[in-house]
N, C-alpha and C. Protein backbone atom coordinates (compact mmCIF):
# COMPACT_ATOMS: atom_id res chain seq x y z
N UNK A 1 -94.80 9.57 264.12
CA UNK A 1 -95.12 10.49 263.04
C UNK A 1 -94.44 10.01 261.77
N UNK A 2 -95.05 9.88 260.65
CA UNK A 2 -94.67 9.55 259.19
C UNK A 2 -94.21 10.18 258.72
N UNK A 3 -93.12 10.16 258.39
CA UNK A 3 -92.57 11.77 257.10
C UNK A 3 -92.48 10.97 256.08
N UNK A 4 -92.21 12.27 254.67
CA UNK A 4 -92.24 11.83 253.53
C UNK A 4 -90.58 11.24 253.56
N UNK A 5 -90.38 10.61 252.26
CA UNK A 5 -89.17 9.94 252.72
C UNK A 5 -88.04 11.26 252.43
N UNK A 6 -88.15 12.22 251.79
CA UNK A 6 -87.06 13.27 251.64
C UNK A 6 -87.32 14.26 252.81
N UNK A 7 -87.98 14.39 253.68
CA UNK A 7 -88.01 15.17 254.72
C UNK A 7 -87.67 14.47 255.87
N UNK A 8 -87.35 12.57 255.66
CA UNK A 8 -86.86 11.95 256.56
C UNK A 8 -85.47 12.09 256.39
N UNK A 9 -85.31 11.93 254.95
CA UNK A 9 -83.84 12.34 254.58
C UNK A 9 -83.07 13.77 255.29
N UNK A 10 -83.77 14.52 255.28
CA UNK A 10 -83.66 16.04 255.67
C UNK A 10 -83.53 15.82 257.19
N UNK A 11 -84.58 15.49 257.74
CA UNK A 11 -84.50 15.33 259.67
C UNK A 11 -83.17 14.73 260.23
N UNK A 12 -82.90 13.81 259.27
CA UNK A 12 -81.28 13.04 259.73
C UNK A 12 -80.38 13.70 259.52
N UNK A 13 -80.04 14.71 258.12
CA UNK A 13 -79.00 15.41 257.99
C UNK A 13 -79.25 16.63 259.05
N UNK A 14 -80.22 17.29 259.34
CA UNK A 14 -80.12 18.68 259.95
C UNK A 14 -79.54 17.53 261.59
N UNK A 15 -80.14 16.26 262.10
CA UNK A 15 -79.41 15.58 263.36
C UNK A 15 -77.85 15.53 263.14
N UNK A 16 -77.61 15.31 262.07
CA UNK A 16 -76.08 14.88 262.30
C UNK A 16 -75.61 15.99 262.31
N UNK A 17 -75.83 17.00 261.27
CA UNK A 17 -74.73 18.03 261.30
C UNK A 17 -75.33 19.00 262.55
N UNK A 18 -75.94 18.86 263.38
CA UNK A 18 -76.30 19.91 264.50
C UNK A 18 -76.22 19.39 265.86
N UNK A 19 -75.71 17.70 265.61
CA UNK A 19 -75.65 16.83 267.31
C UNK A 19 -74.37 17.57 268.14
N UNK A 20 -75.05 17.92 268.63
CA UNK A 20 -73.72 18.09 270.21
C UNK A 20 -73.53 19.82 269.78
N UNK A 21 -74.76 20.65 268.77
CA UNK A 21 -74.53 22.46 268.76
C UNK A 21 -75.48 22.65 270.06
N UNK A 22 -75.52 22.92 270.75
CA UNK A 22 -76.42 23.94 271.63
C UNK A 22 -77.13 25.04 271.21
N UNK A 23 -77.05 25.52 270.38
CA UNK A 23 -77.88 26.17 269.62
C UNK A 23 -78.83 25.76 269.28
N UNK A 24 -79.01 24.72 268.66
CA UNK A 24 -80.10 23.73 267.72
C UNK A 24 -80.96 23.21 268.77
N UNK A 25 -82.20 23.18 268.35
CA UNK A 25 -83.12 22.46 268.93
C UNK A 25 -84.10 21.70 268.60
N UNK A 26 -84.49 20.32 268.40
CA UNK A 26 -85.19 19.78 267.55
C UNK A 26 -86.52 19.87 268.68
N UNK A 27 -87.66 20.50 268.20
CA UNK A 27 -88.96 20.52 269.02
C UNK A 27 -90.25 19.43 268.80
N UNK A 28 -89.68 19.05 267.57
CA UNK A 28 -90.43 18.28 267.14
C UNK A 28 -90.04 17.47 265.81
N UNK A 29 -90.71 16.11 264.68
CA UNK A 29 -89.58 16.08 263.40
C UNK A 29 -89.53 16.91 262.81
N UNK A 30 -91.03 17.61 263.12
CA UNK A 30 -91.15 18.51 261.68
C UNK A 30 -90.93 20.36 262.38
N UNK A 31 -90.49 20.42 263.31
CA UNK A 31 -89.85 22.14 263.89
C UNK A 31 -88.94 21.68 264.58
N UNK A 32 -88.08 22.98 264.25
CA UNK A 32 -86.95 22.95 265.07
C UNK A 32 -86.35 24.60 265.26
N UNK A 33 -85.71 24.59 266.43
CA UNK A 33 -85.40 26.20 266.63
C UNK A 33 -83.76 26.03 266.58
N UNK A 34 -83.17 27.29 266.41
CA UNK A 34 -81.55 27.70 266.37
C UNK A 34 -81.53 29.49 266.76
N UNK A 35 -80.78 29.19 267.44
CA UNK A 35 -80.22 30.36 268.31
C UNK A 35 -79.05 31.63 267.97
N UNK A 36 -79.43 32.48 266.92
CA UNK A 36 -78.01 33.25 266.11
C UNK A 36 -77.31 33.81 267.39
N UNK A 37 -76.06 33.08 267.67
CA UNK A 37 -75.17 34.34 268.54
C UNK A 37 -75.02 33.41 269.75
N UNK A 38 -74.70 34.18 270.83
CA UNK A 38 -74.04 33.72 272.35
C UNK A 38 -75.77 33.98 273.20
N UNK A 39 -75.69 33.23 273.98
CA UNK A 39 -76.78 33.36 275.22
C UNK A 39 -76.59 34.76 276.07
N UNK A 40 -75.91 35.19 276.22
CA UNK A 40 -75.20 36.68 276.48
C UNK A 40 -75.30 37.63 275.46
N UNK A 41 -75.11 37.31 274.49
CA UNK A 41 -75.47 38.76 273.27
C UNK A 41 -76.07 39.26 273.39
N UNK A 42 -76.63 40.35 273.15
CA UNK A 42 -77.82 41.64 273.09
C UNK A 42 -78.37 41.46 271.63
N UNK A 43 -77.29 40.65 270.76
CA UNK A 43 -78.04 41.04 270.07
C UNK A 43 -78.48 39.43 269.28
N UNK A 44 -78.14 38.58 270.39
CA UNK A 44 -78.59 37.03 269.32
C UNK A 44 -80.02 36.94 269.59
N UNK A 45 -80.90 36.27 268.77
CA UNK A 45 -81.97 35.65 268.47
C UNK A 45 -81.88 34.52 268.04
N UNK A 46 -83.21 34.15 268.23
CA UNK A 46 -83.78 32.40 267.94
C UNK A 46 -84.86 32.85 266.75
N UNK A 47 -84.62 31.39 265.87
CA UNK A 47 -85.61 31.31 264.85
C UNK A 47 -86.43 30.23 265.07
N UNK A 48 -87.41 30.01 264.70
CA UNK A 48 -88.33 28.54 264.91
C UNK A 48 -88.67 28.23 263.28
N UNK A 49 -88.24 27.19 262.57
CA UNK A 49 -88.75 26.81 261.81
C UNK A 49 -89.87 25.50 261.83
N UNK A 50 -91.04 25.56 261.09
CA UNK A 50 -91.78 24.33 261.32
C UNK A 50 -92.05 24.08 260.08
N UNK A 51 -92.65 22.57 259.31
CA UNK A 51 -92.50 22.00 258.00
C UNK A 51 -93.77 22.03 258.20
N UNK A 52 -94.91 22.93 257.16
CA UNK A 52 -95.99 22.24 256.91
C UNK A 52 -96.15 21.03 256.01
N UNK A 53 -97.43 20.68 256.12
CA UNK A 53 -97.67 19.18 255.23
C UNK A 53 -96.99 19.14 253.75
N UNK A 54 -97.27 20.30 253.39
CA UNK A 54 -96.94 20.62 251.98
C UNK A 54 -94.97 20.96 251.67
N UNK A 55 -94.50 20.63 252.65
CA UNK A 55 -92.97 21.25 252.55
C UNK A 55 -92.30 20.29 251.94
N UNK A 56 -91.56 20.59 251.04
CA UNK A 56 -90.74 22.11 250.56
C UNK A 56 -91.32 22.60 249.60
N UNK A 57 -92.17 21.79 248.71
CA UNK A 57 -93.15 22.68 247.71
C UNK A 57 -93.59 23.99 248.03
N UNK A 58 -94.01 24.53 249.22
CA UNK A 58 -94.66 25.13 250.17
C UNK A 58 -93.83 26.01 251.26
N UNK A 59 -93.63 27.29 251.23
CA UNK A 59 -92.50 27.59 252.44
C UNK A 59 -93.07 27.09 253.66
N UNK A 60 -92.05 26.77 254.64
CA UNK A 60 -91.61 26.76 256.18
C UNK A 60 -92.68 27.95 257.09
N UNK A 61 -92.81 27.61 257.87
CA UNK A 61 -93.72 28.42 258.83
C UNK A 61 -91.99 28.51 259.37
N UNK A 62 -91.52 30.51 259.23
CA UNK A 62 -90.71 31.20 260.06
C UNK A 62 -91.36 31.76 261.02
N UNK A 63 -90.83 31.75 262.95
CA UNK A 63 -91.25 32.31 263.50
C UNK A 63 -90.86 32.55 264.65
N UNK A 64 -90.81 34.11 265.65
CA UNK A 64 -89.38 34.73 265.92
C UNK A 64 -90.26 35.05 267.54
N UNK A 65 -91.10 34.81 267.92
CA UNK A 65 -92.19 34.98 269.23
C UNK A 65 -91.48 33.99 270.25
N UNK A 66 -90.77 33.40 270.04
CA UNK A 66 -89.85 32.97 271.30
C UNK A 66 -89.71 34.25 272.22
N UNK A 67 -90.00 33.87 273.43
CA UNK A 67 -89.82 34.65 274.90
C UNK A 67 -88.36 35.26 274.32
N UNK A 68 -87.26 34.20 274.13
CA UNK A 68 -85.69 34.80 274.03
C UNK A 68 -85.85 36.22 273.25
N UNK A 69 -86.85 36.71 272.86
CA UNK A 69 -86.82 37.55 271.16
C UNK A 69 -87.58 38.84 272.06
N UNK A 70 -87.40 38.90 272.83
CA UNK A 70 -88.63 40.09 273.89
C UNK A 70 -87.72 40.83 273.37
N UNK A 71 -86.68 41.24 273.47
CA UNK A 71 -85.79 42.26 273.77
C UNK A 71 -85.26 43.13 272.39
N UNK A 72 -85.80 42.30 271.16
CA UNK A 72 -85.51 42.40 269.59
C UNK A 72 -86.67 43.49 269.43
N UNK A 73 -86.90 44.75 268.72
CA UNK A 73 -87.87 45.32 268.34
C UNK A 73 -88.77 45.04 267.40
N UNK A 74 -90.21 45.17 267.56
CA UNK A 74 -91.10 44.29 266.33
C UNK A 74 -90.49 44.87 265.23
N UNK A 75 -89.83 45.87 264.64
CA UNK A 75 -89.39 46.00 262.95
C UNK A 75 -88.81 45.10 262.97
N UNK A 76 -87.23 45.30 263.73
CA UNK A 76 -86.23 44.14 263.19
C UNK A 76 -86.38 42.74 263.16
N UNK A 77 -87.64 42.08 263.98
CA UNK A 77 -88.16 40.72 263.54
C UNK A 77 -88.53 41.16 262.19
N UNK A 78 -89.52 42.07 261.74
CA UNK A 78 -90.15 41.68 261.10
C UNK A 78 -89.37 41.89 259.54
N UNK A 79 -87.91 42.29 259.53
CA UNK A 79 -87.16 42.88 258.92
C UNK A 79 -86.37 41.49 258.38
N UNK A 80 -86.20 40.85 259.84
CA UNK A 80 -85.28 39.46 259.88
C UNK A 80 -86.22 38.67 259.04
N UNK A 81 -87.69 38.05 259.10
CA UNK A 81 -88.20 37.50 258.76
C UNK A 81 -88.23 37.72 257.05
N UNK A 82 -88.61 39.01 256.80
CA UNK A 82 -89.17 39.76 255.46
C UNK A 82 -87.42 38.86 254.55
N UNK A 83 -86.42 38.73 255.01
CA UNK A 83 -85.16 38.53 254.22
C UNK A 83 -85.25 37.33 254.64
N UNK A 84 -85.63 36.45 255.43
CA UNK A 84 -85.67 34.75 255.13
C UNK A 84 -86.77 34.85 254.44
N UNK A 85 -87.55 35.24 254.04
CA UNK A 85 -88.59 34.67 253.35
C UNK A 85 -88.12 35.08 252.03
N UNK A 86 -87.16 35.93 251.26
CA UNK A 86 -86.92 36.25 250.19
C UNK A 86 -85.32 35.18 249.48
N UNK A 87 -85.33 34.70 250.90
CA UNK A 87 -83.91 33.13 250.91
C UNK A 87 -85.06 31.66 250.73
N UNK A 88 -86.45 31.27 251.14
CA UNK A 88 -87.17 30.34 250.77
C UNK A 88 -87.73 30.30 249.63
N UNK A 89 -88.51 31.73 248.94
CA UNK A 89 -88.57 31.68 247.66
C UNK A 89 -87.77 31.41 246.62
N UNK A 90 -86.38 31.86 247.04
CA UNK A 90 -85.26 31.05 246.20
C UNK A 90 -85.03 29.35 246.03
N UNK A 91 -85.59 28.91 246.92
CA UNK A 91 -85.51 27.55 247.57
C UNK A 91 -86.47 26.55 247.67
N UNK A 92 -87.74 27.41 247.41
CA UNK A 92 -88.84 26.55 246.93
C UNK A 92 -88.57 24.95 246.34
N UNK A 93 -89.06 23.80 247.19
CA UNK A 93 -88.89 22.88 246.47
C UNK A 93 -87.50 22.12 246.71
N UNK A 94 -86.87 22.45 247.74
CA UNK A 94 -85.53 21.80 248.34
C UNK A 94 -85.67 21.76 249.74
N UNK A 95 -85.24 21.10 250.00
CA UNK A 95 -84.87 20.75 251.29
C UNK A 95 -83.83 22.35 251.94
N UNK A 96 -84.47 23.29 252.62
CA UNK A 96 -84.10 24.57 253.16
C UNK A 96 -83.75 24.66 254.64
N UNK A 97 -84.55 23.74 255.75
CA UNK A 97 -83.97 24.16 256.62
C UNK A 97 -82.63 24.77 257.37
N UNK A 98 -81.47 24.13 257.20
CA UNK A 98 -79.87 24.26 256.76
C UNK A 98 -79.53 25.54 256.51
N UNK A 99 -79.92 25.18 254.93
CA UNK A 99 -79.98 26.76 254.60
C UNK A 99 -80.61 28.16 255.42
N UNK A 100 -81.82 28.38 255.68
CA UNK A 100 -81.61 29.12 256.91
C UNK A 100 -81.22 29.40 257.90
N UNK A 101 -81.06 28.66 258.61
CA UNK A 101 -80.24 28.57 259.64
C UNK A 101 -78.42 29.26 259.35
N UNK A 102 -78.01 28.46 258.09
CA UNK A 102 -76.79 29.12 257.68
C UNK A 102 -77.04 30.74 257.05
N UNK A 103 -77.85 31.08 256.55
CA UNK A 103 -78.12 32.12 256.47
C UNK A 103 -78.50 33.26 257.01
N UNK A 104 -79.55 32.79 258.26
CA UNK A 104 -79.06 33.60 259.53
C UNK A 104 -77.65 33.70 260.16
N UNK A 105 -76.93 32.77 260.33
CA UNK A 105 -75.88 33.23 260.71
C UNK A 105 -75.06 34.07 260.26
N UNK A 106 -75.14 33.55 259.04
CA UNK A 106 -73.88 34.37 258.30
C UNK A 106 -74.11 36.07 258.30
N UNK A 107 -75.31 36.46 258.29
CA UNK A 107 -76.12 37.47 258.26
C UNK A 107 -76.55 38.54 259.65
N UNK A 108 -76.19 37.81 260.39
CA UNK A 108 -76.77 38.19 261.58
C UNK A 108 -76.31 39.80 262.14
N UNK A 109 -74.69 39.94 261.89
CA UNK A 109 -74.62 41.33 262.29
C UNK A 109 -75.69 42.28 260.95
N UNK A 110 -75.71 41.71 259.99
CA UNK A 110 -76.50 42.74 259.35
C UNK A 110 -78.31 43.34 259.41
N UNK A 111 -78.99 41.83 260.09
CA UNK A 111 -79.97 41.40 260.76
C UNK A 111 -80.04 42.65 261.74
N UNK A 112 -79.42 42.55 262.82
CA UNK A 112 -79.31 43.55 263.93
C UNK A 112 -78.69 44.57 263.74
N UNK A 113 -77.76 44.97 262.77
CA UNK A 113 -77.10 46.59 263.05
C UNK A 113 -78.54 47.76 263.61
N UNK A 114 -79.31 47.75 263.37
CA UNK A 114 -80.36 48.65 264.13
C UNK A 114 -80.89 48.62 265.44
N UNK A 115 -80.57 47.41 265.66
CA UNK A 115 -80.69 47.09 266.64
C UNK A 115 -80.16 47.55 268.27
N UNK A 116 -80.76 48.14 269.13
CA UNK A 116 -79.46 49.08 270.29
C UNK A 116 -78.97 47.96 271.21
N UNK A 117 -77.53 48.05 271.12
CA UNK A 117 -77.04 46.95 272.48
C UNK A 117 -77.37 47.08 273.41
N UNK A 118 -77.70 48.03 274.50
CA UNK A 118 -78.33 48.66 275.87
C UNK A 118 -79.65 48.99 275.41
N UNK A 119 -80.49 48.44 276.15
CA UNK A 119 -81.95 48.80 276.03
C UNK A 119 -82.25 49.33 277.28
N UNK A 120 -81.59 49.19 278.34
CA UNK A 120 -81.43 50.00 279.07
C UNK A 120 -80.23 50.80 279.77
N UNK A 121 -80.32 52.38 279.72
CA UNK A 121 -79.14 53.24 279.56
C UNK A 121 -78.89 54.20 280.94
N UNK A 122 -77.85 54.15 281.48
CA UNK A 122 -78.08 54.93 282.85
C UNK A 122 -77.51 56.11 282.59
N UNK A 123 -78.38 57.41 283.39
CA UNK A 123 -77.80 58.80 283.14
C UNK A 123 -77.46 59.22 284.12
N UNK A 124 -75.92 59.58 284.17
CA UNK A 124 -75.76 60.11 285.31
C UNK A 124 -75.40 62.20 285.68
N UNK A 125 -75.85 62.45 286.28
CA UNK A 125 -75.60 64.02 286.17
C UNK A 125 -74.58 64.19 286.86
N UNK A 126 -73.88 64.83 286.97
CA UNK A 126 -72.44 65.63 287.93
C UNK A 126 -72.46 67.20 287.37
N UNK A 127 -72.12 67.61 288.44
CA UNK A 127 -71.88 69.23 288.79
C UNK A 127 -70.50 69.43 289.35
N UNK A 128 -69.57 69.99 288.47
CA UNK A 128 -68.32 70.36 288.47
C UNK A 128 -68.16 71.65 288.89
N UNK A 129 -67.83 71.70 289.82
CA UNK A 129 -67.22 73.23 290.33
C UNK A 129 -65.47 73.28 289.88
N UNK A 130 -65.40 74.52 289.15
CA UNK A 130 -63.44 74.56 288.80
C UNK A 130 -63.57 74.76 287.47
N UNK A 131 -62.51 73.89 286.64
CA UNK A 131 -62.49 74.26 285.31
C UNK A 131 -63.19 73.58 284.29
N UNK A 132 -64.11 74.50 283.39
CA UNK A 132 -64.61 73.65 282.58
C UNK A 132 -64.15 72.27 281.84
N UNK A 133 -62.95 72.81 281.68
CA UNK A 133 -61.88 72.04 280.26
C UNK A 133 -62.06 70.99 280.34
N UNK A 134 -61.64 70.62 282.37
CA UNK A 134 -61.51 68.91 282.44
C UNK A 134 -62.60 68.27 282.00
N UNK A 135 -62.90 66.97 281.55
CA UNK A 135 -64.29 66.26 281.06
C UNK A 135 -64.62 65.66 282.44
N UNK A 136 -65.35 65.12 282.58
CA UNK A 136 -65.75 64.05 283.96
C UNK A 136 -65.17 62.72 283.18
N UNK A 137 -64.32 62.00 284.54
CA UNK A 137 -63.93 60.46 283.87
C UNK A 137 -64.54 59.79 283.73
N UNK A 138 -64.92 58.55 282.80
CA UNK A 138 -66.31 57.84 282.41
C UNK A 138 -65.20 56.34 282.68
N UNK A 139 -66.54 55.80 283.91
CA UNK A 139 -65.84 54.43 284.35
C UNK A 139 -66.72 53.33 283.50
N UNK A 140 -65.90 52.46 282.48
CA UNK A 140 -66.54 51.65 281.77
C UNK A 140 -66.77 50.22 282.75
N UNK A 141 -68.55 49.73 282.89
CA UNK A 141 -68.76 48.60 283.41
C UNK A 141 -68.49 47.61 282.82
N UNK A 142 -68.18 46.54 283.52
CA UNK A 142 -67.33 45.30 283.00
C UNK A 142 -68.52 44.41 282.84
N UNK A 143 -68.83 43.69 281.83
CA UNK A 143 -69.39 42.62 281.94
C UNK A 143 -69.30 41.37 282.08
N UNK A 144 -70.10 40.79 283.28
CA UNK A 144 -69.96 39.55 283.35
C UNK A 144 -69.62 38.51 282.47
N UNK A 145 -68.13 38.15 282.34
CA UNK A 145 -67.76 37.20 281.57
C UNK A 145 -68.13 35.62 282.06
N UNK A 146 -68.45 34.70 281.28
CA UNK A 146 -69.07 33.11 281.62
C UNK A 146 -68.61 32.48 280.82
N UNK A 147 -67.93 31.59 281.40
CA UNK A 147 -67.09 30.06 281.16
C UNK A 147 -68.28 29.20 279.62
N UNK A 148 -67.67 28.35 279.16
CA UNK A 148 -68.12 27.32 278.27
C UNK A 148 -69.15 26.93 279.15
N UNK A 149 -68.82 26.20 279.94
CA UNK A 149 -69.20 25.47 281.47
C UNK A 149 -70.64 26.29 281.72
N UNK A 150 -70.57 27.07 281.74
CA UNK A 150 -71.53 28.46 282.91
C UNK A 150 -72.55 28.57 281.55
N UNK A 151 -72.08 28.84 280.39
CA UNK A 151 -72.56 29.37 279.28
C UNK A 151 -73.74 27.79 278.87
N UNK A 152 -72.97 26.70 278.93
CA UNK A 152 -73.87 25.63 278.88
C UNK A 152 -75.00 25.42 279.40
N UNK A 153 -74.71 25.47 280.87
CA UNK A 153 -75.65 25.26 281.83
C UNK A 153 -76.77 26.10 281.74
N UNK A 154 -76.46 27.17 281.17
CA UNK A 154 -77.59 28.38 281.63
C UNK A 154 -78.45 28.18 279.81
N UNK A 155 -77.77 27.43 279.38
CA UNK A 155 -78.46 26.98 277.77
C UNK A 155 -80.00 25.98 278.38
N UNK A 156 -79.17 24.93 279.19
CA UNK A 156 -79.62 23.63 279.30
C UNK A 156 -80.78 23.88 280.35
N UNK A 157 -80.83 25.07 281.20
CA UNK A 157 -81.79 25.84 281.62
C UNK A 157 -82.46 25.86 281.31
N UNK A 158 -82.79 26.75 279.72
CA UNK A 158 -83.98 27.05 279.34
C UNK A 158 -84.59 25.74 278.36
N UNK A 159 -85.92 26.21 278.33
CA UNK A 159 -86.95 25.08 277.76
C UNK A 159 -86.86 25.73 276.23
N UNK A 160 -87.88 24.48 275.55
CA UNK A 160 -87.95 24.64 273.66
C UNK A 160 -87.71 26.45 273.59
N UNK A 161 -88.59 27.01 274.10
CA UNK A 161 -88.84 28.63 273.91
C UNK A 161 -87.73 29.51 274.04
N UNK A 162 -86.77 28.97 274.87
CA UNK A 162 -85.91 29.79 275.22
C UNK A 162 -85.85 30.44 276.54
N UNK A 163 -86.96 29.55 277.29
CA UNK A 163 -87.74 30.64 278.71
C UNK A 163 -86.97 29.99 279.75
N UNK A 164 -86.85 30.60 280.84
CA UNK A 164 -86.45 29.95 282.48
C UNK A 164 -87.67 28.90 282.81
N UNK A 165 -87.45 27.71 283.24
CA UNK A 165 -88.44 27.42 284.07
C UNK A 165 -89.44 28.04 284.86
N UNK A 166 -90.58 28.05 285.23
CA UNK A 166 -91.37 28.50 286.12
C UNK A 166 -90.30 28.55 287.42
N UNK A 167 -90.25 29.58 288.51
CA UNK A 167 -89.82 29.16 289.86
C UNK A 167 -88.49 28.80 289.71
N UNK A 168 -87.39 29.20 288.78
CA UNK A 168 -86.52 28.95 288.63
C UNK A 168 -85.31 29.66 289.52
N UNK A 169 -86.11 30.88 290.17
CA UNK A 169 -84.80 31.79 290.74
C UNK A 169 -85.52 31.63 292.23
N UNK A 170 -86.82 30.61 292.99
CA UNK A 170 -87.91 30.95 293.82
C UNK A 170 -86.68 30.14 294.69
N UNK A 171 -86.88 30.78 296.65
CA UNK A 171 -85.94 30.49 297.18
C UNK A 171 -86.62 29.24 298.14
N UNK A 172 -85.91 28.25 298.10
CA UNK A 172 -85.86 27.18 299.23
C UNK A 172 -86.45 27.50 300.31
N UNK A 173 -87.81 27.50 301.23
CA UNK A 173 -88.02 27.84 301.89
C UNK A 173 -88.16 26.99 303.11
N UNK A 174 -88.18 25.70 302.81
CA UNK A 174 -87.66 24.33 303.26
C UNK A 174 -87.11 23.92 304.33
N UNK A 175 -85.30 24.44 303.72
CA UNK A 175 -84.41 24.10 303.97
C UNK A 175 -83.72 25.19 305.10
């Protein structure tokens, strides 16, 4: 594939400064995805940027339909998106990828504050016989904490999208 020579310029800087992030993903020269947050967060997302022919004259095709993004509500994509696209119009005509990417980050708790950490919530009922006063004790669940190590692997798992392999959890029937 041919790039222009400043978007070749661009493909090498977004390689160097992103070799060895796990986050970053080059899908292609001209798309690449980045991951705001921990693989564990509730509340990180992936962005996909792609360079049309016309880029940077031309905004970036932003786009947030990564499988990883199920769990994000269609406003707040479309909330996340609506504020990168008001960071490319600024940018028209430069080399931006970077820049978004740094701009999601930096941004990101503000991206999600609407966002609910539990999307799913358990209710439990109890019936107290005795004195009102006491409250019922509330046992906080621990979450599974994961190593660098653990946290990698389960990166290096998923494909461009962010998805499990097909048959990824399917049991040995073999063996």
């Amino acid at each position: 594939l041919l790039l222009w020579p400043w978007l070749q310029m661009e493909l090498e800087a977004l390689r160097s400064i992103y070799e060895g992030d796990l986050c970053f993903r080059e899908l292609s020269p001209v798309s690449f995805q980045y991951r705001i947050g921990e693989s564990g967060d509730p509340k990180a997302f992936l962005i996909e940027v792609s360079w049309p022919e016309t880029y940077p004259q031309t905004a970036p095709v932003i786009s947030m339909d990564a499988f990883f993004n199920n769990t994000i509500s269609s406003a707040i994509k479309q909330s996340i998106l609506d504020k990168l696209m008001v960071e490319v119009e600024a940018n028209l005509g430069t080399a931006m990828t970077y820049t978004l990417f740094e701009y999601a980050k930096d941004n990101k708790e503000v991206f999600m504050e609407n966002q609910p950490v539990n999307t799913v919530t358990s209710v439990s009922n109890s019936i107290s016989i005795g004195t009102p006063d006491v409250p019922p004790s509330k046992k906080k669940e621990k979450k599974e904490q994961l190593s660098k190590t653990q946290k990698r692997k389960l990166a290096d798992k998923t494909d461009n999208k962010g998805e499990l392999p097909r048959g990824w959890n399917w049991v040995d029937v073999i063996k």
